[in-house]
Protein backbone atom coordinates (compact mmCIF):
# COMPACT_ATOMS: atom_id res chain seq x y z
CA UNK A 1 -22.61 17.26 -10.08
CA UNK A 2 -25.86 19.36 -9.59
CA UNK A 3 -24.48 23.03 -10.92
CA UNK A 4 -22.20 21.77 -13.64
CA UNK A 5 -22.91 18.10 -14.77
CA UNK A 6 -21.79 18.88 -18.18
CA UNK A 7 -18.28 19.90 -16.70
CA UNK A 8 -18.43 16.61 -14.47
CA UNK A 9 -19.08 14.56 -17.61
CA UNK A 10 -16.23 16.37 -19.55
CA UNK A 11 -14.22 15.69 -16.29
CA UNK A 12 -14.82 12.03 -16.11
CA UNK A 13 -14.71 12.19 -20.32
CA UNK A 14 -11.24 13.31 -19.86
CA UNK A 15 -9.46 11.51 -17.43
CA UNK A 16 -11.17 8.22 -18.65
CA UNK A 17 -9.49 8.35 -21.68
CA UNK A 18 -6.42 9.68 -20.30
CA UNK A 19 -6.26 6.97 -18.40
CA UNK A 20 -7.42 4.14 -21.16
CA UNK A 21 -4.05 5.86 -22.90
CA UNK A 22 -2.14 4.32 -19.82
CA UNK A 23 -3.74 1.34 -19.48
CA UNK A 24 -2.99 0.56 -23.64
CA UNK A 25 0.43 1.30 -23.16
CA UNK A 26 1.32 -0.39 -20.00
CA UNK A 27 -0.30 -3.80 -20.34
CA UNK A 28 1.49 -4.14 -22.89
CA UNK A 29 5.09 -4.15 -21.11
CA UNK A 30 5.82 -8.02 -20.99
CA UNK A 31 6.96 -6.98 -17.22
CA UNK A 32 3.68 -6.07 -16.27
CA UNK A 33 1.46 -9.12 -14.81
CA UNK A 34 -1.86 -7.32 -13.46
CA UNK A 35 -3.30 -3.50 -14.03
CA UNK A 36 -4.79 -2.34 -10.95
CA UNK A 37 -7.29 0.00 -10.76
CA UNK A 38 -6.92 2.19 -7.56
CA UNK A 39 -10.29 4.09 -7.18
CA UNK A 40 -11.80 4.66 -3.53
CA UNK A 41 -15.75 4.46 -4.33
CA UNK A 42 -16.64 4.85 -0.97
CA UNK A 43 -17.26 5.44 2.67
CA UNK A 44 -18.31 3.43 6.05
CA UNK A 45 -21.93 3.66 5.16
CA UNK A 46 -22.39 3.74 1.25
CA UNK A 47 -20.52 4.68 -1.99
CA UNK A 48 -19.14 8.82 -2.66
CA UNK A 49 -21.72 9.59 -5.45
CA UNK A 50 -24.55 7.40 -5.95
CA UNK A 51 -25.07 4.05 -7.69
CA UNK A 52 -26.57 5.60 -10.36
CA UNK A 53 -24.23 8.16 -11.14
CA UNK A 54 -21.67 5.21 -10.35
CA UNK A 55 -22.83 3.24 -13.56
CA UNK A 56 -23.28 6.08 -16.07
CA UNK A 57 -19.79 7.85 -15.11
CA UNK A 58 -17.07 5.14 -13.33
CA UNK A 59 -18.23 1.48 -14.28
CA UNK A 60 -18.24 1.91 -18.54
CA UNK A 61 -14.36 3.19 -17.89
CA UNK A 62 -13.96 0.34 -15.38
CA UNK A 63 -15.14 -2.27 -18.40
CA UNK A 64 -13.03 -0.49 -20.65
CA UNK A 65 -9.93 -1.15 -18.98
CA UNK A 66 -10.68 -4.41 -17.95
CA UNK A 67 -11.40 -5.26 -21.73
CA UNK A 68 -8.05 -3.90 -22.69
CA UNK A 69 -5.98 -5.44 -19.96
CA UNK A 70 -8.25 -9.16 -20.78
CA UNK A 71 -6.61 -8.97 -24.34
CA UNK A 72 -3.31 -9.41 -23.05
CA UNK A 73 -4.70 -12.28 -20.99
CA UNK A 74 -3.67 -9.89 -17.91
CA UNK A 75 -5.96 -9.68 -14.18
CA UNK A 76 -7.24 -6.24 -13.56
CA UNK A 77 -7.08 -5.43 -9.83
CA UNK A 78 -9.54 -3.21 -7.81
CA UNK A 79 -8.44 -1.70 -4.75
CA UNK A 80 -11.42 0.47 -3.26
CA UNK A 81 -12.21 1.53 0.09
CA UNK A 82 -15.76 1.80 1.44
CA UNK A 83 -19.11 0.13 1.42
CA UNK A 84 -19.25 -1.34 -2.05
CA UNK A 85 -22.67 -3.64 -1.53
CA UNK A 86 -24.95 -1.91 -3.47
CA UNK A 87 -22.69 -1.86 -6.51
CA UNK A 88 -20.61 -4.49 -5.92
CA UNK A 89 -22.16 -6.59 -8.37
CA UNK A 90 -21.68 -3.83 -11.22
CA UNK A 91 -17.71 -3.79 -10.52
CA UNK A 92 -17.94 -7.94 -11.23
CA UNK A 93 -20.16 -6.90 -14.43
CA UNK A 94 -16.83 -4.69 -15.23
CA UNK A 95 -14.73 -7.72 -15.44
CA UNK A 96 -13.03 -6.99 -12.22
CA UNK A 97 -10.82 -9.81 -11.50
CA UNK A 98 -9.89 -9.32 -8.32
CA UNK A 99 -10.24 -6.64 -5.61
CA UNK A 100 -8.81 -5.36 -2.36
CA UNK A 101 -9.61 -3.27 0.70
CA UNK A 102 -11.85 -4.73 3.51
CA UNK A 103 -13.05 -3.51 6.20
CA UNK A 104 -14.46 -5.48 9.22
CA UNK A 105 -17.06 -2.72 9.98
CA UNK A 106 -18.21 -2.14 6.31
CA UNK A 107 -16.99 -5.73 4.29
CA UNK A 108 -16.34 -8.31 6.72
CA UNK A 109 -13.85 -11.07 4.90
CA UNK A 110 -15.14 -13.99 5.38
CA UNK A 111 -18.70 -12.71 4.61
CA UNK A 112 -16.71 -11.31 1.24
CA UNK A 113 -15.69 -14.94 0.66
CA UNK A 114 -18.71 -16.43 1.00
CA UNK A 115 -20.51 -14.39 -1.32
CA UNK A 116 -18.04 -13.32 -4.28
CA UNK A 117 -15.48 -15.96 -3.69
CA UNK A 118 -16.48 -17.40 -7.12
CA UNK A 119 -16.75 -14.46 -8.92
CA UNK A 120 -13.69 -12.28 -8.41
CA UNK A 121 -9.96 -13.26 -6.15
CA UNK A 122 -10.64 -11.43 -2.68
CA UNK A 123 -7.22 -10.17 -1.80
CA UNK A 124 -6.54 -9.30 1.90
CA UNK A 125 -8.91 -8.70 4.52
CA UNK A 126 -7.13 -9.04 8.06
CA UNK A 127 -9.13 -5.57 9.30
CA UNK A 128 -6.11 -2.64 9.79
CA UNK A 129 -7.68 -1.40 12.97
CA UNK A 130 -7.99 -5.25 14.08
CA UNK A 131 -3.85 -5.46 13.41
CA UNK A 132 -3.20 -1.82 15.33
CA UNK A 133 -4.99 -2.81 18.19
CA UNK A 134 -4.72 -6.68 18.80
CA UNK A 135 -2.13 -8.83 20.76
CA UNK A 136 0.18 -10.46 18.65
CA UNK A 137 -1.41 -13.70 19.52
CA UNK A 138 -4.78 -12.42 18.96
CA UNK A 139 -3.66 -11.54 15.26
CA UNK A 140 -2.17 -15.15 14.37
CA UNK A 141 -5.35 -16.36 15.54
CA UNK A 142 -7.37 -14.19 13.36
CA UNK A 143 -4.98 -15.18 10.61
CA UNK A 144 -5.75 -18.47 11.25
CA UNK A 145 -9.35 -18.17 11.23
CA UNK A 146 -9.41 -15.62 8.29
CA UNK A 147 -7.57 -18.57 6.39
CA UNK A 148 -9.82 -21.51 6.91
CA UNK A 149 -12.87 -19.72 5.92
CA UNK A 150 -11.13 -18.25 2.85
CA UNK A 151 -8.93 -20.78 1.48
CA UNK A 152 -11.59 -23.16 0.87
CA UNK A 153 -12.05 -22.88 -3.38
CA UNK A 154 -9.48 -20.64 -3.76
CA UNK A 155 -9.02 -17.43 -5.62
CA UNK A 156 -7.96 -15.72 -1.58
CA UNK A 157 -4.43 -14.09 -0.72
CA UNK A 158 -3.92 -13.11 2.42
CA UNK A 159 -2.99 -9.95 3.60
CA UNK A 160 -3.94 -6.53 5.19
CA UNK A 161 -7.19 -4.93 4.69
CA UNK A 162 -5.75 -1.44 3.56
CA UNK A 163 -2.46 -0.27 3.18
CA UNK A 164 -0.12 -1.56 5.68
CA UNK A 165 0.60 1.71 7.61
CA UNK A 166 3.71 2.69 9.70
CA UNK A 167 1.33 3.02 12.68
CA UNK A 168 1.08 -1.24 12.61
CA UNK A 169 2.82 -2.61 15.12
CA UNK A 170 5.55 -4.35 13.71
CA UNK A 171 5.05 -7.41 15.41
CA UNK A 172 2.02 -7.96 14.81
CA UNK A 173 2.14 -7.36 10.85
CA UNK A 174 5.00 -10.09 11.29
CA UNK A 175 2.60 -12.17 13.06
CA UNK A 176 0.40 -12.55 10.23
CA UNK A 177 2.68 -13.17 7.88
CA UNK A 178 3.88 -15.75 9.91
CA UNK A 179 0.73 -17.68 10.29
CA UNK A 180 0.64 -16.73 6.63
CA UNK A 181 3.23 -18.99 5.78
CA UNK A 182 2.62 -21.58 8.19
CA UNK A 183 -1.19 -22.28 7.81
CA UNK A 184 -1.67 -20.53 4.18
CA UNK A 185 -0.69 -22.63 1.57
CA UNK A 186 -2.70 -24.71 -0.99
C-alpha cells in the first residue's frame, strides 16, 4: 500500500467491479433472498488496513452493492471478523443490513445489541471459543442470557459467533439450538 498504491487502487478497482458484476446478476435470481458480503476487516485489536484507507478503498464498493441489492428490495449481509468499532459506523453508512461474526473478546453481543440493535439485524453472537470450551449446561445458559438481552426490539437471530467448526462439541452446538427453540421465539 506504501510501494505500489497505484497497483493497490487498480487491485481494489478491479475486483470491485468484478464483483458489482456478481452482485447485478445474482440479486436478481428470484431464489436469492439476501447478498452477503463476506469480507474479514479485521483483527483482535483493530481493523487490517486503516480506517482511512478503509473508507477510500472497501466502504464506496460496500455502498455500491448494498444499493444494487436495495433495488431488488433484498438485505445485504456482512459477515466480518475482527474489531470493527472504529468503523463500524461507516459499514451502517454502507447500508449494511445486517452483519455477523462476534467475538466476546473484541464485540461482546449484548454490548453489540445495545448499541446497533436499531440500526442493522445482529446475527449470532454465542462466542465460538465460549461453545468449545463450556459445559453443555453452561452453553444453554448463555443461550438463555444471550436471548433476553437481544430479543428485546428485535432485528437478533441467534446463532454462533463464527463459523460453526468441526472442533464444537456436538453437544453443545445442540445445546444452543435447543434453548434456541425453546426460549427464542417472538
Amino acid at each position: 500500500m506504501v510501494d505500489q498504491p497505484d497497483l493497490v487502487d487498480a487491485v481494489f478497482e478491479r475486483i470491485g467491479r468484478l464483483y458489482e458484476l456478481i452482485y447485478e446478476y445474482c440479486v436478481q435470481h428470484e431464489a436469492v433472498g439476501a447478498m452477503l458480503i463476506s469480507d474479514d476487516l479485521g483483527f483482535r485489536s483493530g481493523t487490517m488496513i486503516s480506517p482511512t484507507d478503509l473508507r477510500r478503498l472497501v466502504f464506496p464498493w460496500y455502498k455500491r452493492y448494498c444499493d444494487i441489492v436495495h433495488q431488488y428490495d433484498k438485505p445485504v449481509i456482512l459477515h466480518s471478523c475482527g474489531n470493527l468499532t472504529e468503523v463500524i459506523g461507516d459499514i451502517v453508512d454502507c447500508g449494511i443490513d445486517a452483519k455477523h461474526s462476534y467475538e466476546d473478546v473484541i464485540m461482546p453481543i449484548k454490548e453489540v445489541k445495545e448499541s446497533l440493535g436499531d440500526k442493522m439485524a445482529i446475527l449470532g453472537g454465542l462466542d465460538v471459543d465460549f461453545l468449545c470450551r463450556a459445559s453443555e449446561e453452561e452453553v444453554r445458559v448463555r443461550t438463555r442470557e444471550v436471548l433476553e438481552a437481544c430479543m428485546p426490539g428485535g432485528g437478533y437471530a441467534l446463532g454462533t459467533g463464527n463459523s460453526v467448526t468441526n472442533y464444537i462439541p456436538i453437544a453443545n452446538y445442540l445445546a444452543m439450538l435447543d434453548e434456541g427453540h425453546k426460549v427464542g421465539r417472538y
